[in-house]
N, C-alpha and C. Protein backbone atom coordinates (compact mmCIF):
# COMPACT_ATOMS: atom_id res chain seq x y z
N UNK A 1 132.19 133.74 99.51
CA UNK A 1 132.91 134.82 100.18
C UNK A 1 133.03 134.51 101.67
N UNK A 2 134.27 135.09 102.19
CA UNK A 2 134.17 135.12 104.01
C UNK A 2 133.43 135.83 104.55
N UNK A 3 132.42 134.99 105.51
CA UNK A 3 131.19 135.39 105.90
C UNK A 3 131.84 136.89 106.75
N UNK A 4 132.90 136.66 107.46
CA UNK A 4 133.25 137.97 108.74
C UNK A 4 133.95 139.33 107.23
N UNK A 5 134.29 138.56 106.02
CA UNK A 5 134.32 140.13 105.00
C UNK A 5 132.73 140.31 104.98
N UNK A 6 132.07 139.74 104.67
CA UNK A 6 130.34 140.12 104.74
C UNK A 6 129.47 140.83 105.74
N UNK A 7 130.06 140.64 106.76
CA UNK A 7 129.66 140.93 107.62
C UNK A 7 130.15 142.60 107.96
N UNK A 8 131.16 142.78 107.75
CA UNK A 8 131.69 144.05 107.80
C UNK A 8 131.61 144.81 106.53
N UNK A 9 131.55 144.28 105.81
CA UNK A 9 130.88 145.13 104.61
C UNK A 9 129.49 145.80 104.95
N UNK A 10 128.61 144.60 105.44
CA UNK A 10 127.02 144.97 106.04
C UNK A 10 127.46 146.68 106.83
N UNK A 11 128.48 146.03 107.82
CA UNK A 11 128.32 147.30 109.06
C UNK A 11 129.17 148.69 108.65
N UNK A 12 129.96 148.60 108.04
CA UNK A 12 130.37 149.86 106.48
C UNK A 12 129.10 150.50 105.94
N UNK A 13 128.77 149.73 105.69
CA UNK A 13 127.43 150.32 104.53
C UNK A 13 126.39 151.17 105.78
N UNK A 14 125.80 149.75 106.74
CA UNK A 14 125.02 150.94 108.15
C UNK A 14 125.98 152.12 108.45
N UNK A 15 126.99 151.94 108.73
CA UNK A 15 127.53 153.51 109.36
C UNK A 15 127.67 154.03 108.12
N UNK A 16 127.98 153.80 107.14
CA UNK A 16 127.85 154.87 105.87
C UNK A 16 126.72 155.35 105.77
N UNK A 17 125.39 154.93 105.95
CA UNK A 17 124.38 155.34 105.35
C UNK A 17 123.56 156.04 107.04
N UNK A 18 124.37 155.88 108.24
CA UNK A 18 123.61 156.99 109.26
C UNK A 18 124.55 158.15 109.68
N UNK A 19 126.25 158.09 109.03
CA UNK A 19 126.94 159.41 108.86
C UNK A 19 126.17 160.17 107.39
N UNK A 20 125.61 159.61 106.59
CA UNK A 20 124.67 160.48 105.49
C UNK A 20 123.63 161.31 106.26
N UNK A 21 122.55 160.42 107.21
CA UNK A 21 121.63 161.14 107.75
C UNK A 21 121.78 161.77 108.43
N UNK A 22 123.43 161.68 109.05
CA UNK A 22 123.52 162.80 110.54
C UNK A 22 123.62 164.27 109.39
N UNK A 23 124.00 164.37 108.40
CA UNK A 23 124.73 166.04 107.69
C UNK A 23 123.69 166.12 106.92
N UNK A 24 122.00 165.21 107.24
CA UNK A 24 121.08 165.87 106.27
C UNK A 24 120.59 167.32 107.38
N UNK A 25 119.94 167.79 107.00
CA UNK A 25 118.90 168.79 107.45
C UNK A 25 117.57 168.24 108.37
N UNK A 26 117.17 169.12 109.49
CA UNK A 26 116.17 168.47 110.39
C UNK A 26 114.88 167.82 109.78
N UNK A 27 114.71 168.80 108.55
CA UNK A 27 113.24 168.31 108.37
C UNK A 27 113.38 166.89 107.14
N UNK A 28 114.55 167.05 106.52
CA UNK A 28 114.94 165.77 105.70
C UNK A 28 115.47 164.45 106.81
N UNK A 29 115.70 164.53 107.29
CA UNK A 29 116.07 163.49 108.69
C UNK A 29 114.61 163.07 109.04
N UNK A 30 114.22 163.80 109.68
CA UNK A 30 112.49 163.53 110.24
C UNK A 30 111.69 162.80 109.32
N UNK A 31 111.88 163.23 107.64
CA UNK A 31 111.33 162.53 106.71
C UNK A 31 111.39 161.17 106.27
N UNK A 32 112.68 161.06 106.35
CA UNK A 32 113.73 159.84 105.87
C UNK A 32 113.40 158.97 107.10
N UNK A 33 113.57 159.37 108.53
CA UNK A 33 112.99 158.14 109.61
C UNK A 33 111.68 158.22 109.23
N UNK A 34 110.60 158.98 109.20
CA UNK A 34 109.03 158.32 109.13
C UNK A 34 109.27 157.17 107.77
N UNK A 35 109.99 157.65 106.57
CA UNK A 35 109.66 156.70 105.71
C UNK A 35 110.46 155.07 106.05
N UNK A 36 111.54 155.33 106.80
CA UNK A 36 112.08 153.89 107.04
C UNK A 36 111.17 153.25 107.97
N UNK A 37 110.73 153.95 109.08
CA UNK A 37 108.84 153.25 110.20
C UNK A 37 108.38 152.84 108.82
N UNK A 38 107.88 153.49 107.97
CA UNK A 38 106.64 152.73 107.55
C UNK A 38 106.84 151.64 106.95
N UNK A 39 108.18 151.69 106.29
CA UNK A 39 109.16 150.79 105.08
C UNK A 39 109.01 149.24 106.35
N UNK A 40 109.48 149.32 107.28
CA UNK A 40 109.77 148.66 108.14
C UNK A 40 108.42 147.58 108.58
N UNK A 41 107.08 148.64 109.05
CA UNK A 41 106.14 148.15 109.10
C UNK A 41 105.89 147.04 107.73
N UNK A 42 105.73 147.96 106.86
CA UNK A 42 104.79 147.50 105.95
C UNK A 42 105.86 145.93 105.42
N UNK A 43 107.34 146.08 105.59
CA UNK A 43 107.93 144.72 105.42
C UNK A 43 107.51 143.07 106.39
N UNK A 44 107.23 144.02 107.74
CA UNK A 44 106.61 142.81 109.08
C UNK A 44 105.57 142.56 108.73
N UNK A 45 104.51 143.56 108.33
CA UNK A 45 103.14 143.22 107.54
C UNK A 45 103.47 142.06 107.15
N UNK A 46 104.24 142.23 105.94
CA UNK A 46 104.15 141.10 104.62
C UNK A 46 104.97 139.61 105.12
N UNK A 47 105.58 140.36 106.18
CA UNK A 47 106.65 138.74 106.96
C UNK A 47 105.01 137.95 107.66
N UNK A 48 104.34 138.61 108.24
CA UNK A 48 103.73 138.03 108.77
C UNK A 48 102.62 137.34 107.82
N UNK A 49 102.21 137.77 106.93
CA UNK A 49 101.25 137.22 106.15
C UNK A 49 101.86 135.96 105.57
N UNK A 50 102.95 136.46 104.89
CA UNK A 50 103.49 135.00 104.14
C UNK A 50 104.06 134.28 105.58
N UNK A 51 103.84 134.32 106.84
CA UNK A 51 104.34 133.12 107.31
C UNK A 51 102.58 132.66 108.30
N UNK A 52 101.68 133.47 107.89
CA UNK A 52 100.36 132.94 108.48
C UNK A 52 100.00 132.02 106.85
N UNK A 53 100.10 132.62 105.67
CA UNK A 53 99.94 131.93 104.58
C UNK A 53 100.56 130.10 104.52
N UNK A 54 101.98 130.37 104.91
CA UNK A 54 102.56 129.03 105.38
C UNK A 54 102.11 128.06 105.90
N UNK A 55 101.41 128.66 107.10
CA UNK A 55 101.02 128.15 108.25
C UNK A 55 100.16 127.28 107.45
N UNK A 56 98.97 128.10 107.16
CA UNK A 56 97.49 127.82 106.88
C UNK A 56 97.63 126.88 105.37
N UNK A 57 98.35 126.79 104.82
CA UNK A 57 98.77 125.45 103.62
C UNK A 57 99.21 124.31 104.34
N UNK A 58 100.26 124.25 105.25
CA UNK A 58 100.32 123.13 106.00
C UNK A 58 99.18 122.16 107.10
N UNK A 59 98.49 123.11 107.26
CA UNK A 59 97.34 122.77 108.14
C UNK A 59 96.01 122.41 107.23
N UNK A 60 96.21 122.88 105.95
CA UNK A 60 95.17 122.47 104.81
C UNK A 60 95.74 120.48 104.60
N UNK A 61 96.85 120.46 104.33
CA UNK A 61 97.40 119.32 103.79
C UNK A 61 97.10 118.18 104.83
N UNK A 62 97.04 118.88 106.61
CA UNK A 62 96.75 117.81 107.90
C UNK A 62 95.38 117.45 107.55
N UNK A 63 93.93 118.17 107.33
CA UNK A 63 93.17 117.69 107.16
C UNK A 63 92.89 116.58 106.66
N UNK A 64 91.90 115.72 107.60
CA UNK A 64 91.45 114.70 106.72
C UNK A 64 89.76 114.84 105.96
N UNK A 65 90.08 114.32 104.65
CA UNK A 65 88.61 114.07 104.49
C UNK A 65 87.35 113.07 104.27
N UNK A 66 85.74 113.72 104.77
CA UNK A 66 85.23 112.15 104.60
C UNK A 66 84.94 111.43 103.36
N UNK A 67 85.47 110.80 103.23
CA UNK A 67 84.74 109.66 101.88
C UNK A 67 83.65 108.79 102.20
N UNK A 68 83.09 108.93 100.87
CA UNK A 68 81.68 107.84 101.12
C UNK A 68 81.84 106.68 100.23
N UNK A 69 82.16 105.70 100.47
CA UNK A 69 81.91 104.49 99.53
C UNK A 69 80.99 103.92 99.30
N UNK A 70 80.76 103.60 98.33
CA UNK A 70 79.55 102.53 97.77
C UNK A 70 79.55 101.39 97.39
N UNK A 71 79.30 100.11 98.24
CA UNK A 71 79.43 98.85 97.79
C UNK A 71 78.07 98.31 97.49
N UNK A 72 77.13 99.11 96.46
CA UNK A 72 77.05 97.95 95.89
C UNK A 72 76.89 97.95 94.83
């Protein structure tokens, strides 16, 4: 697909979906933002783990280890 139709599809859909929240009600608005904070958080949470997880496999693989040989 053409990335600039994609792209405006994306920004259709955002203004579609914050002309929804402007004609909700105060206390359904208030609700709907705390749950997108937490939605939000709890997604960076998980960005950050799987990219400390990343990290910490690549830095497993740098290690070297000692060997002991035995000649005789």
């Amino acid at each position: 697909m053409n990335k600039e139709f994609i792209k405006k599809m994306i920004k259709a859909e955002t203004l579609k979906y914050e002309a929804i929240k402007e004609i909700l009600p105060e206390k359904v608005r208030k609700r709907v933002d705390d749950i997108e904070k937490e939605a939000f958080s709890l997604i960076k949470d998980i960005a950050i783990y799987m990219i400390q997880e990343e990290k910490d496999e690549k830095e497993e693989k740098k290690t070297t280890k000692k060997v002991e040989v035995d000649f005789s």
